[in-house]
PDB file of N, CA and C in Angstrom:
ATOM      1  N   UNK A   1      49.356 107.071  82.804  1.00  0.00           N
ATOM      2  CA  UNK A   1      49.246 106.566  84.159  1.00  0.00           C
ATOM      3  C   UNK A   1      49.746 105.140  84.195  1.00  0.00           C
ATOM      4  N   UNK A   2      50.710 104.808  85.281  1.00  0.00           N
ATOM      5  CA  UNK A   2      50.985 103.387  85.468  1.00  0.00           C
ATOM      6  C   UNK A   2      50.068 102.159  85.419  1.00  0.00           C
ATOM      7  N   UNK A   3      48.695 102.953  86.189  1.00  0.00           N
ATOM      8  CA  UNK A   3      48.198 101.483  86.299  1.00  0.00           C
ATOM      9  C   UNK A   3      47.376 100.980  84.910  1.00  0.00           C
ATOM     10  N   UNK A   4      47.253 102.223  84.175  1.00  0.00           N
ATOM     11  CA  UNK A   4      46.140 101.604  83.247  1.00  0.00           C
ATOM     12  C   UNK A   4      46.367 100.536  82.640  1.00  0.00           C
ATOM     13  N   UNK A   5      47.707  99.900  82.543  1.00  0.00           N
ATOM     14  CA  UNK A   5      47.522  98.384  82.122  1.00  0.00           C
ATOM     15  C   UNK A   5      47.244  97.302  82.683  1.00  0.00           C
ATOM     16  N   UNK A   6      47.288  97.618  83.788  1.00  0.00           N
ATOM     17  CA  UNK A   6      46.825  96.295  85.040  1.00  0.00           C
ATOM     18  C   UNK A   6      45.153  96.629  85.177  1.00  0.00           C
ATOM     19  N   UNK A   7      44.739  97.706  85.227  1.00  0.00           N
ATOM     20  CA  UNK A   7      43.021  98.025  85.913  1.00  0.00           C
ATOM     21  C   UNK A   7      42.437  97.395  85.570  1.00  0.00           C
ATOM     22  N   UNK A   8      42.473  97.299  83.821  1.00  0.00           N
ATOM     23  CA  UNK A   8      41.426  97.477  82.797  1.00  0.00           C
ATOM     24  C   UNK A   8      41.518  96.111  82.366  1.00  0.00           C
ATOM     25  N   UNK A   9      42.770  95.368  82.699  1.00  0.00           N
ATOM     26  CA  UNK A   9      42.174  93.618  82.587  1.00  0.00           C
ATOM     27  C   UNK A   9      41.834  92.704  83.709  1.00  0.00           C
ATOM     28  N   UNK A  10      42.550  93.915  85.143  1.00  0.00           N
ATOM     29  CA  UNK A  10      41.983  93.064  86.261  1.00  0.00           C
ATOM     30  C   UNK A  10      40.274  93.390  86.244  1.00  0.00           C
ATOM     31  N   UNK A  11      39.497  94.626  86.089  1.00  0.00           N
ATOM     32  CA  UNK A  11      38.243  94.488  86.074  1.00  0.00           C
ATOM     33  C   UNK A  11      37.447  93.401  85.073  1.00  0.00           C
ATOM     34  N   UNK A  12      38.021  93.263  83.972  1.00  0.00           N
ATOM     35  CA  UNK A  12      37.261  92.472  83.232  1.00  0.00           C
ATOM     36  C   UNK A  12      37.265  91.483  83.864  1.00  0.00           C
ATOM     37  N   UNK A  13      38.681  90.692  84.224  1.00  0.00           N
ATOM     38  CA  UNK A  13      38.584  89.327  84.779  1.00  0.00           C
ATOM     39  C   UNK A  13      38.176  89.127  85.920  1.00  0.00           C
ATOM     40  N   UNK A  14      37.686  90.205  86.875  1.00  0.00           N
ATOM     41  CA  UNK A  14      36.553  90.001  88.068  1.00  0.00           C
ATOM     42  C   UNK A  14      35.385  90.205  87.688  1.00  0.00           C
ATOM     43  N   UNK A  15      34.674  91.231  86.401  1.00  0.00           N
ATOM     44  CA  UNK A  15      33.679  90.762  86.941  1.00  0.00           C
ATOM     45  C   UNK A  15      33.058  89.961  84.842  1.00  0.00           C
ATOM     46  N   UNK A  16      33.768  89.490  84.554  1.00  0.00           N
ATOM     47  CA  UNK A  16      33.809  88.614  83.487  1.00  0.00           C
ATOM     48  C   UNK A  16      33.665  87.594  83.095  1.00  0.00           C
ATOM     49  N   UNK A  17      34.827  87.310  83.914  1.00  0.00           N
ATOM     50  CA  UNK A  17      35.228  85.650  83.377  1.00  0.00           C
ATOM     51  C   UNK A  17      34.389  84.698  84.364  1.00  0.00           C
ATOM     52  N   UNK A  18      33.885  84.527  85.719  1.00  0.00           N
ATOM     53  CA  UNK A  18      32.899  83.867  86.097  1.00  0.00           C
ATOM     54  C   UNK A  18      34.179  82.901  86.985  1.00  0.00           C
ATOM     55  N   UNK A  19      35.588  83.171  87.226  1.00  0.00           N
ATOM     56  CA  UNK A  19      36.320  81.993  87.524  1.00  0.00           C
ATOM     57  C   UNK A  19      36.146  81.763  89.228  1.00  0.00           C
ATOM     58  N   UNK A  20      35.020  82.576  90.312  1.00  0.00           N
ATOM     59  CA  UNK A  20      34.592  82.139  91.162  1.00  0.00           C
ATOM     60  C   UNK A  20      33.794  80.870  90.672  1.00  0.00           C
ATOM     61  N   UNK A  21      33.204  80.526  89.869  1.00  0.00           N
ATOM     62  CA  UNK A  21      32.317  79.119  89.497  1.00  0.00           C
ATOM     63  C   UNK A  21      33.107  78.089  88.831  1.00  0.00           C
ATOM     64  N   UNK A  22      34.310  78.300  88.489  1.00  0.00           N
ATOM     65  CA  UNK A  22      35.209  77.416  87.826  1.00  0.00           C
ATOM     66  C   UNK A  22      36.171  76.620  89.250  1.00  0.00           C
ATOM     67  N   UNK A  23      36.438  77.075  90.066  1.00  0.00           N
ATOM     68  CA  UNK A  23      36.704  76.491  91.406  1.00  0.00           C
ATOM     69  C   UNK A  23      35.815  76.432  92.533  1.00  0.00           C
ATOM     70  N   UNK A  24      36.428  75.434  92.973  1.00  0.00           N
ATOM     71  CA  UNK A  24      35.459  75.009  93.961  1.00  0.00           C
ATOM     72  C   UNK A  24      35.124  75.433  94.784  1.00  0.00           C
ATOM     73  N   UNK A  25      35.825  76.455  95.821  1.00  0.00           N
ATOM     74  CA  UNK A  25      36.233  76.845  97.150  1.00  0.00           C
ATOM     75  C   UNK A  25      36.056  78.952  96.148  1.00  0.00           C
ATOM     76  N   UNK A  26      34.836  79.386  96.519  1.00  0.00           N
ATOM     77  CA  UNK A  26      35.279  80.915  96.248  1.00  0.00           C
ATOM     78  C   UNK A  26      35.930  81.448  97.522  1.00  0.00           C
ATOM     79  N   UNK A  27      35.941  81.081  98.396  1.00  0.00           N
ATOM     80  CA  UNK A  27      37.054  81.984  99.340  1.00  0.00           C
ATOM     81  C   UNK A  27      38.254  81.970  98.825  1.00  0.00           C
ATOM     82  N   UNK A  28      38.938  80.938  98.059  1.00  0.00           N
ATOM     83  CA  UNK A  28      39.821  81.243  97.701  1.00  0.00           C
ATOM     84  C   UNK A  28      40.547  81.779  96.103  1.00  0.00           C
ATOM     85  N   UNK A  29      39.335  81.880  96.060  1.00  0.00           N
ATOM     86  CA  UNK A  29      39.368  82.399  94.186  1.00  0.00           C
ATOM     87  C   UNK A  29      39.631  83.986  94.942  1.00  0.00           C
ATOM     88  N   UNK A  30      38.724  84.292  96.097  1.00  0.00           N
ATOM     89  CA  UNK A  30      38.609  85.270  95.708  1.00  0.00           C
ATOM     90  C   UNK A  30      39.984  86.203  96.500  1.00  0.00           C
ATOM     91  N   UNK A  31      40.612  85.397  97.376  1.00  0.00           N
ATOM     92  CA  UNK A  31      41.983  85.385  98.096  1.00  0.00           C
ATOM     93  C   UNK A  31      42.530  86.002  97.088  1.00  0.00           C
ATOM     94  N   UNK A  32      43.004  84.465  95.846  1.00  0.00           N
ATOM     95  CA  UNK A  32      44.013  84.446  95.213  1.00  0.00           C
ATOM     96  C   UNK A  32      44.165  85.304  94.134  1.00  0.00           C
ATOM     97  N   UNK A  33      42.592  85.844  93.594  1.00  0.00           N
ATOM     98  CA  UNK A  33      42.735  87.358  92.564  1.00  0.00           C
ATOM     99  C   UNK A  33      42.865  88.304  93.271  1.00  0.00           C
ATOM    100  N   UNK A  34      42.954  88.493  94.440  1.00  0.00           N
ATOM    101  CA  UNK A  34      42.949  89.932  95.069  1.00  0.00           C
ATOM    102  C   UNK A  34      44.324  89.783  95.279  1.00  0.00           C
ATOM    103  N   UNK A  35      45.226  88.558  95.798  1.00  0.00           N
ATOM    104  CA  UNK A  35      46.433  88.830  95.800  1.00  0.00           C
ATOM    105  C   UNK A  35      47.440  89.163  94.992  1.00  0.00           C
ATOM    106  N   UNK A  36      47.138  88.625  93.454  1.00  0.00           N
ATOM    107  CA  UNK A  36      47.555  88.876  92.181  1.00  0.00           C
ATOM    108  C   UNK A  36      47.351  90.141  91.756  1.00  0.00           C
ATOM    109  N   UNK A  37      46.058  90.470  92.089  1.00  0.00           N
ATOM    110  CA  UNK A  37      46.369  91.954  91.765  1.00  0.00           C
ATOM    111  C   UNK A  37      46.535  92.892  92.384  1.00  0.00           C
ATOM    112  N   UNK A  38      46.844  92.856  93.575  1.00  0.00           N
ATOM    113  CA  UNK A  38      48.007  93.548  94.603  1.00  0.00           C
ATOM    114  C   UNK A  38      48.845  93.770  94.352  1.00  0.00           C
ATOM    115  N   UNK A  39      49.563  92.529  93.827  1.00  0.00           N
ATOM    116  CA  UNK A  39      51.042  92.153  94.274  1.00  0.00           C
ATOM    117  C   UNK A  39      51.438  92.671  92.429  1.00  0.00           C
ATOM    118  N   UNK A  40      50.483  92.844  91.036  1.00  0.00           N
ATOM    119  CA  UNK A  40      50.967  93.572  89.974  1.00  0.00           C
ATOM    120  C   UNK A  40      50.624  94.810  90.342  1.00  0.00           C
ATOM    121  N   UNK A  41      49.857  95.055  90.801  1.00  0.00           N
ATOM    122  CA  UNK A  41      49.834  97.088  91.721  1.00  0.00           C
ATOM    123  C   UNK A  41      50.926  97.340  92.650  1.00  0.00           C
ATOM    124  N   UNK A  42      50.997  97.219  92.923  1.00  0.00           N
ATOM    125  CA  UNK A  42      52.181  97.174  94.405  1.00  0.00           C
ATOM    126  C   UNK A  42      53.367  97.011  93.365  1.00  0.00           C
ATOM    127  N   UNK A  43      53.848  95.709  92.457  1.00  0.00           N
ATOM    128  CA  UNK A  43      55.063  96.009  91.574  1.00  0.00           C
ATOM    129  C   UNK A  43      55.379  96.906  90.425  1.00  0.00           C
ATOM    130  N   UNK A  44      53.708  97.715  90.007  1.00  0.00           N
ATOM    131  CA  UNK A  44      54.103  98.459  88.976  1.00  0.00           C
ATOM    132  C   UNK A  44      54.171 100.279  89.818  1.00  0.00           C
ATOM    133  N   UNK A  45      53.854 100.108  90.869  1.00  0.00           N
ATOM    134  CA  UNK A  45      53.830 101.524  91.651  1.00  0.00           C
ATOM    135  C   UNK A  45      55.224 101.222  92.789  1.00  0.00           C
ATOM    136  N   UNK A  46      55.362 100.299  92.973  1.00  0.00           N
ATOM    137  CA  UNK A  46      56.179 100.088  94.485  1.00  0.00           C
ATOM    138  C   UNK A  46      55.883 100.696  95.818  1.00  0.00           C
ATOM    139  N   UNK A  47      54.104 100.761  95.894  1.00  0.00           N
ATOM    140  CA  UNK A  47      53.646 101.366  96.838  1.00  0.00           C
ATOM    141  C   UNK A  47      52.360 100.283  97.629  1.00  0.00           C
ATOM    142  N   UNK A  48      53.338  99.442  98.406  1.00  0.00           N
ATOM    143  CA  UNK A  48      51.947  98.658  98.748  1.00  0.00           C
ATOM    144  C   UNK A  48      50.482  98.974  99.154  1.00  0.00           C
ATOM    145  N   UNK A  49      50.709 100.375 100.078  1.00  0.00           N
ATOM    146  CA  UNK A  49      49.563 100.868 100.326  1.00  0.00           C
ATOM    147  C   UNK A  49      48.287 100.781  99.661  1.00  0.00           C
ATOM    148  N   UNK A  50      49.036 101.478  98.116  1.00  0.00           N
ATOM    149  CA  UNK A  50      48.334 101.756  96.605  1.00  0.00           C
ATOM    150  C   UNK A  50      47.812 100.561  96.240  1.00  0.00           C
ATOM    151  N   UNK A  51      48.794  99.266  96.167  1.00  0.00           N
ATOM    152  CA  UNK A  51      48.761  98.020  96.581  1.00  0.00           C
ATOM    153  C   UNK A  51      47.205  97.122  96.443  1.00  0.00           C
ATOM    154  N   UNK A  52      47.208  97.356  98.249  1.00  0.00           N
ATOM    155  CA  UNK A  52      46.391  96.954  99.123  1.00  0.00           C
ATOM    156  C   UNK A  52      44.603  97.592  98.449  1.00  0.00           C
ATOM    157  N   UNK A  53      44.981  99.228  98.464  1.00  0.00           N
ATOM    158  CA  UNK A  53      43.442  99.646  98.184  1.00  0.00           C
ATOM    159  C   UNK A  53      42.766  99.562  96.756  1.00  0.00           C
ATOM    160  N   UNK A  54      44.110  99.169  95.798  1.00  0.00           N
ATOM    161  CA  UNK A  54      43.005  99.152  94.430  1.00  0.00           C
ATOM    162  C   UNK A  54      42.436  97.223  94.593  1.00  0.00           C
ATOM    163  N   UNK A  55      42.949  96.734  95.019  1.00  0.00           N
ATOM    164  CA  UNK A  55      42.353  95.337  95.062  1.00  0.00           C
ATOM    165  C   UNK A  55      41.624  94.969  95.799  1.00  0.00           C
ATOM    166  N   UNK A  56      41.434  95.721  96.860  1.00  0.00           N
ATOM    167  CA  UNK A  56      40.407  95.864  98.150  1.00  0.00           C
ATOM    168  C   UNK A  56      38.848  96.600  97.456  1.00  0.00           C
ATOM    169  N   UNK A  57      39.799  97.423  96.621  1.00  0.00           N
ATOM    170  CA  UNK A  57      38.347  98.583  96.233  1.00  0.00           C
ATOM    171  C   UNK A  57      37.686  97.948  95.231  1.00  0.00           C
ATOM    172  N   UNK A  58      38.259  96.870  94.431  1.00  0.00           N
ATOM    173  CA  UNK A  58      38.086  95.780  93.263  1.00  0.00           C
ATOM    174  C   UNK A  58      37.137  94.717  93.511  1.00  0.00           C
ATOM    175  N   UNK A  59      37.573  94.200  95.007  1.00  0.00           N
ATOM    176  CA  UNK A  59      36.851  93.176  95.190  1.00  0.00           C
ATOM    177  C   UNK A  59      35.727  93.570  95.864  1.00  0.00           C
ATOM    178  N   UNK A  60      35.608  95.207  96.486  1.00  0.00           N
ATOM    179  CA  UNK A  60      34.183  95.670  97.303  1.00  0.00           C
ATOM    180  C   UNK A  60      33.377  95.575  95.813  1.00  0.00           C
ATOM    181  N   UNK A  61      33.843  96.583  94.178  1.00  0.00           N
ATOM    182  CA  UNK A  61      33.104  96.785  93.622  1.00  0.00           C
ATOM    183  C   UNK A  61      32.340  95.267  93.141  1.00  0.00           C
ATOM    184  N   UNK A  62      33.079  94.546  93.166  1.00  0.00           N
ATOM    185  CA  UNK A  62      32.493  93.434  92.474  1.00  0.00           C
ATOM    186  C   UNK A  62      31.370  92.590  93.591  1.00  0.00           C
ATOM    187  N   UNK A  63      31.340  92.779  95.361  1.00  0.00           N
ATOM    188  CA  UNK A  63      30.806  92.563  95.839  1.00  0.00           C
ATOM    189  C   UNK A  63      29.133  93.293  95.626  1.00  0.00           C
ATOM    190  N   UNK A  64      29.220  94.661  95.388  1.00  0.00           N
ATOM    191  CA  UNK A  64      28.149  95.571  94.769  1.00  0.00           C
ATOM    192  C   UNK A  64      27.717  95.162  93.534  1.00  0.00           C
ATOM    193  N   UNK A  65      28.243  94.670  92.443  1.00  0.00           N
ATOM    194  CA  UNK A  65      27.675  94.122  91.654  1.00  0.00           C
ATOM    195  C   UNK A  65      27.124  92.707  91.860  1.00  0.00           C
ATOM    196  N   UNK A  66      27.760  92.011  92.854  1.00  0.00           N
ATOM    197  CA  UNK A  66      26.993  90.527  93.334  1.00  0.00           C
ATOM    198  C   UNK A  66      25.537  91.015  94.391  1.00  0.00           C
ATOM    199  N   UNK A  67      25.547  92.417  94.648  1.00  0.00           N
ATOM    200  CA  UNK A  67      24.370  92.594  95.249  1.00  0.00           C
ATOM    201  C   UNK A  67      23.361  93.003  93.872  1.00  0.00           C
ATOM    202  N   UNK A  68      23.774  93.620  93.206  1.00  0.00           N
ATOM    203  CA  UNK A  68      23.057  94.245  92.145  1.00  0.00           C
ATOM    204  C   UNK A  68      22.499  93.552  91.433  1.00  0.00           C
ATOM    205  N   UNK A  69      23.285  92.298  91.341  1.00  0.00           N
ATOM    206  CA  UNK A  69      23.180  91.413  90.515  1.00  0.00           C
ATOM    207  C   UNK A  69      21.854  90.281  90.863  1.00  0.00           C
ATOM    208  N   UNK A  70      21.852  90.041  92.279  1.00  0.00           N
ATOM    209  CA  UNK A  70      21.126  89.244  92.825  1.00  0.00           C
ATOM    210  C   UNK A  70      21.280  88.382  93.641  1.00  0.00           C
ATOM    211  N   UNK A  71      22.929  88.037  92.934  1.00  0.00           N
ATOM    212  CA  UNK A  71      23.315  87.278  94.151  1.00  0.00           C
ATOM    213  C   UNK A  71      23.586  87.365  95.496  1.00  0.00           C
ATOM    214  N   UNK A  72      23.702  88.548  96.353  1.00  0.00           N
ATOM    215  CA  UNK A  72      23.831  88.976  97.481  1.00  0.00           C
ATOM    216  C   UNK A  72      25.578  89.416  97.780  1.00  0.00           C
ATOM    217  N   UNK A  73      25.370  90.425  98.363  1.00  0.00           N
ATOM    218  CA  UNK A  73      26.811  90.955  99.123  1.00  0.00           C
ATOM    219  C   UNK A  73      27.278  89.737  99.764  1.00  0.00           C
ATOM    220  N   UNK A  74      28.247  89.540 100.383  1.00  0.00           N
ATOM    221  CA  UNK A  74      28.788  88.428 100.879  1.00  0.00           C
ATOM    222  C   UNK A  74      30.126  89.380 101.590  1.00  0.00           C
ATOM    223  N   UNK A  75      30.049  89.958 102.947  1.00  0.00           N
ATOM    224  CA  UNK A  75      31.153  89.724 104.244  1.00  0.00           C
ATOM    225  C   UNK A  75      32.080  88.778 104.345  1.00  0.00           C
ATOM    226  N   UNK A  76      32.504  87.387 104.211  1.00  0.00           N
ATOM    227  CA  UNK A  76      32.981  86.428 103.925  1.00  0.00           C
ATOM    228  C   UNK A  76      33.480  86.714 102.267  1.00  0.00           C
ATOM    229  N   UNK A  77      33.470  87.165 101.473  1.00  0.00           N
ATOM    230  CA  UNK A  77      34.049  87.312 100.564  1.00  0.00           C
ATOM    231  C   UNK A  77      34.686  88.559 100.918  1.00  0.00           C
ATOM    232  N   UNK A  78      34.590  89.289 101.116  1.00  0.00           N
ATOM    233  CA  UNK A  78      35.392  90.788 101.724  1.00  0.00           C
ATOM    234  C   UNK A  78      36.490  90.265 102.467  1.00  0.00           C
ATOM    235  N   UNK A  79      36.235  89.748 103.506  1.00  0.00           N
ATOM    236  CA  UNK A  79      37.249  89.036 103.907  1.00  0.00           C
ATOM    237  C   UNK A  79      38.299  88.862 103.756  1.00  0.00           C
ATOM    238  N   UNK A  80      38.062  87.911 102.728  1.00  0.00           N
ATOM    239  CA  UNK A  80      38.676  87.166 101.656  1.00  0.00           C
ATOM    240  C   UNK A  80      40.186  87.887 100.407  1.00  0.00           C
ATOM    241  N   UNK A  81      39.297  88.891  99.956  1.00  0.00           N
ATOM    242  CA  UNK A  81      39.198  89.940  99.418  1.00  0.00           C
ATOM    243  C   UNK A  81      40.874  90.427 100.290  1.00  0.00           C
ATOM    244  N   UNK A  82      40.131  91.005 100.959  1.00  0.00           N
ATOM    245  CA  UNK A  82      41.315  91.691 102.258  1.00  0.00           C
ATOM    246  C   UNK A  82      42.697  91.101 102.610  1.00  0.00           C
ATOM    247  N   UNK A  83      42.130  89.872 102.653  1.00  0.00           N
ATOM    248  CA  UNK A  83      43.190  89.211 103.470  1.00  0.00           C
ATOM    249  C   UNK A  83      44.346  88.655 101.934  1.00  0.00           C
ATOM    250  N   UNK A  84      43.730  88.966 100.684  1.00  0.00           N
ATOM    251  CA  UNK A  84      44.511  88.137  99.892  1.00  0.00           C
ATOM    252  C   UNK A  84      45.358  89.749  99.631  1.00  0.00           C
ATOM    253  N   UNK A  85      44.555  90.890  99.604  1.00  0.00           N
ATOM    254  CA  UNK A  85      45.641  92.028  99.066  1.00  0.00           C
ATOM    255  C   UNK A  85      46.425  92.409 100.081  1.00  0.00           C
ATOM    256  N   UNK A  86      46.360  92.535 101.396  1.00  0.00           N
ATOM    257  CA  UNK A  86      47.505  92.194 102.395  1.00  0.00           C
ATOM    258  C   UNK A  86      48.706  91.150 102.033  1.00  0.00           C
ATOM    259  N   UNK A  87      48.666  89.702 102.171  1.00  0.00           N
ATOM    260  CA  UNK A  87      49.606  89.478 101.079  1.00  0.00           C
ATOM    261  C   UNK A  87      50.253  89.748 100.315  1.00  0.00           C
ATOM    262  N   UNK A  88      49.434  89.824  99.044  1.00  0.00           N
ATOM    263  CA  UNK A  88      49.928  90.105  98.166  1.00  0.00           C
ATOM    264  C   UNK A  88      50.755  91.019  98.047  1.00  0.00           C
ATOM    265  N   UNK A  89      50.196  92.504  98.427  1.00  0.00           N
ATOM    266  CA  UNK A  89      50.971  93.331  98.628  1.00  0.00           C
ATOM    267  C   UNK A  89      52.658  93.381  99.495  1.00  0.00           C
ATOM    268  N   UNK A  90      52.147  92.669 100.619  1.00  0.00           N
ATOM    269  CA  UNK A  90      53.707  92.204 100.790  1.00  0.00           C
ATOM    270  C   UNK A  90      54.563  91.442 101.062  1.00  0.00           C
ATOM    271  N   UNK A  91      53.909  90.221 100.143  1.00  0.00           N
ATOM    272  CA  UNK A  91      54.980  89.321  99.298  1.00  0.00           C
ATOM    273  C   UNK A  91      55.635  90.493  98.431  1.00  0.00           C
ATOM    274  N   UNK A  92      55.286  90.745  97.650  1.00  0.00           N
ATOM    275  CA  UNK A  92      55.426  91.266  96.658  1.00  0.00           C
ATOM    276  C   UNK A  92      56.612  92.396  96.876  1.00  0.00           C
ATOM    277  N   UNK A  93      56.213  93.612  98.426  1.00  0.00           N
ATOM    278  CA  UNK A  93      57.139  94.317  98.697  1.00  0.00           C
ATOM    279  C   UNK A  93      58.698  93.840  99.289  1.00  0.00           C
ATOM    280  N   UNK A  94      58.295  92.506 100.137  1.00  0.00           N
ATOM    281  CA  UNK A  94      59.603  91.568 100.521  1.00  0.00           C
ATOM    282  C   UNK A  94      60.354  91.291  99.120  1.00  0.00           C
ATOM    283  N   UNK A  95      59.877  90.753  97.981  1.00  0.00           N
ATOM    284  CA  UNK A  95      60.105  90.025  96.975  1.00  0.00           C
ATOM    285  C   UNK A  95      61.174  91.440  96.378  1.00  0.00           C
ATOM    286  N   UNK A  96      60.440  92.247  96.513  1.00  0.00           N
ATOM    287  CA  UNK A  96      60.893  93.878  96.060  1.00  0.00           C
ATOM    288  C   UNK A  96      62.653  93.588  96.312  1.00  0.00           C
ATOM    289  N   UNK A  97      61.909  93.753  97.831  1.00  0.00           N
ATOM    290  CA  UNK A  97      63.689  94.291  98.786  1.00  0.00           C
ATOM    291  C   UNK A  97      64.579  93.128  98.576  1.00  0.00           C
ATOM    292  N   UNK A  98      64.134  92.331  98.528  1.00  0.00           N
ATOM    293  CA  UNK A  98      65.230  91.190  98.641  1.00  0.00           C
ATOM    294  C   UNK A  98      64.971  90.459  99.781  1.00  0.00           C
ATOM    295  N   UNK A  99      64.027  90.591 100.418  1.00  0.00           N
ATOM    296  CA  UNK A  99      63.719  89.785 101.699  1.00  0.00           C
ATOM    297  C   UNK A  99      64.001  88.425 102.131  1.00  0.00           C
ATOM    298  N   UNK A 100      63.404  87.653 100.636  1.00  0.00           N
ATOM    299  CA  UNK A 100      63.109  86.155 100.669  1.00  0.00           C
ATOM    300  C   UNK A 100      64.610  85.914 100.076  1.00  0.00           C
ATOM    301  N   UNK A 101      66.210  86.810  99.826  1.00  0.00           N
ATOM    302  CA  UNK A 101      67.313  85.915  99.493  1.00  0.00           C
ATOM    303  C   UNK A 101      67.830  85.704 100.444  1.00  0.00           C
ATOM    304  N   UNK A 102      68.788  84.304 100.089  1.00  0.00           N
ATOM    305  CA  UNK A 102      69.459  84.071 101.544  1.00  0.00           C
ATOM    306  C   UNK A 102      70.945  84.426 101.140  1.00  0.00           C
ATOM    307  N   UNK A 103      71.851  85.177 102.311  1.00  0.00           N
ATOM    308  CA  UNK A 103      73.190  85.508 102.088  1.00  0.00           C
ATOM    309  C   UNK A 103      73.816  84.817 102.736  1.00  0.00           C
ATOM    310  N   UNK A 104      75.043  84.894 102.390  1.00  0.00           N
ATOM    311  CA  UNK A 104      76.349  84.659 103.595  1.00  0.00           C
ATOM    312  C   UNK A 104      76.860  85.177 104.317  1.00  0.00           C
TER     313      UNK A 104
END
């Protein structure tokens, strides 16, 4: 399967490494990993859709474990979440096509 090389280190490094507490601002930690791993889903499938829902479904699970955990669900991180694998996903599909070159 394509993705198994992207899944299995994007899960560790959400719910692992702790790098929402290493920056300051988690809205945007949590933007900027959901967009990253969009935008390596989306380039190893070329299906933003696919894209969009494994980093969406990434950042719900890890919201369930911030409930589980104790710290509480957080809406504002979903958000977040959302709005970074939209992006990502298509930067990533522009980046694909050639969107962002400029011709003559």
């Amino acid at each position: 399967m394509r993705l198994g090389p992207f899944t299995i280190p994007l899960c560790l490094l959400i719910f692992c490494c702790g790098c929402s507490h290493r920056i300051g601002d988690d809205l945007w930690s949590h933007g900027i990993f959901s967009a990253a791993a969009s935008g390596a889903v989306t380039a190893a499938t070329e299906d933003y859709v696919l894209g969009v829902s494994v980093s969406f479904s990434i950042g719900l699970l890890k919201e369930v474990y911030d409930l589980l955990r104790g710290s509480g669900f957080c809406f504002n991180d979903l958000a977040a979440d959302f709005a970074g694998s939209v992006v990502g996903a298509l930067g990533t599909t522009a980046a694909m096509e050639g969107s962002f070159c400029l011709t003559r």
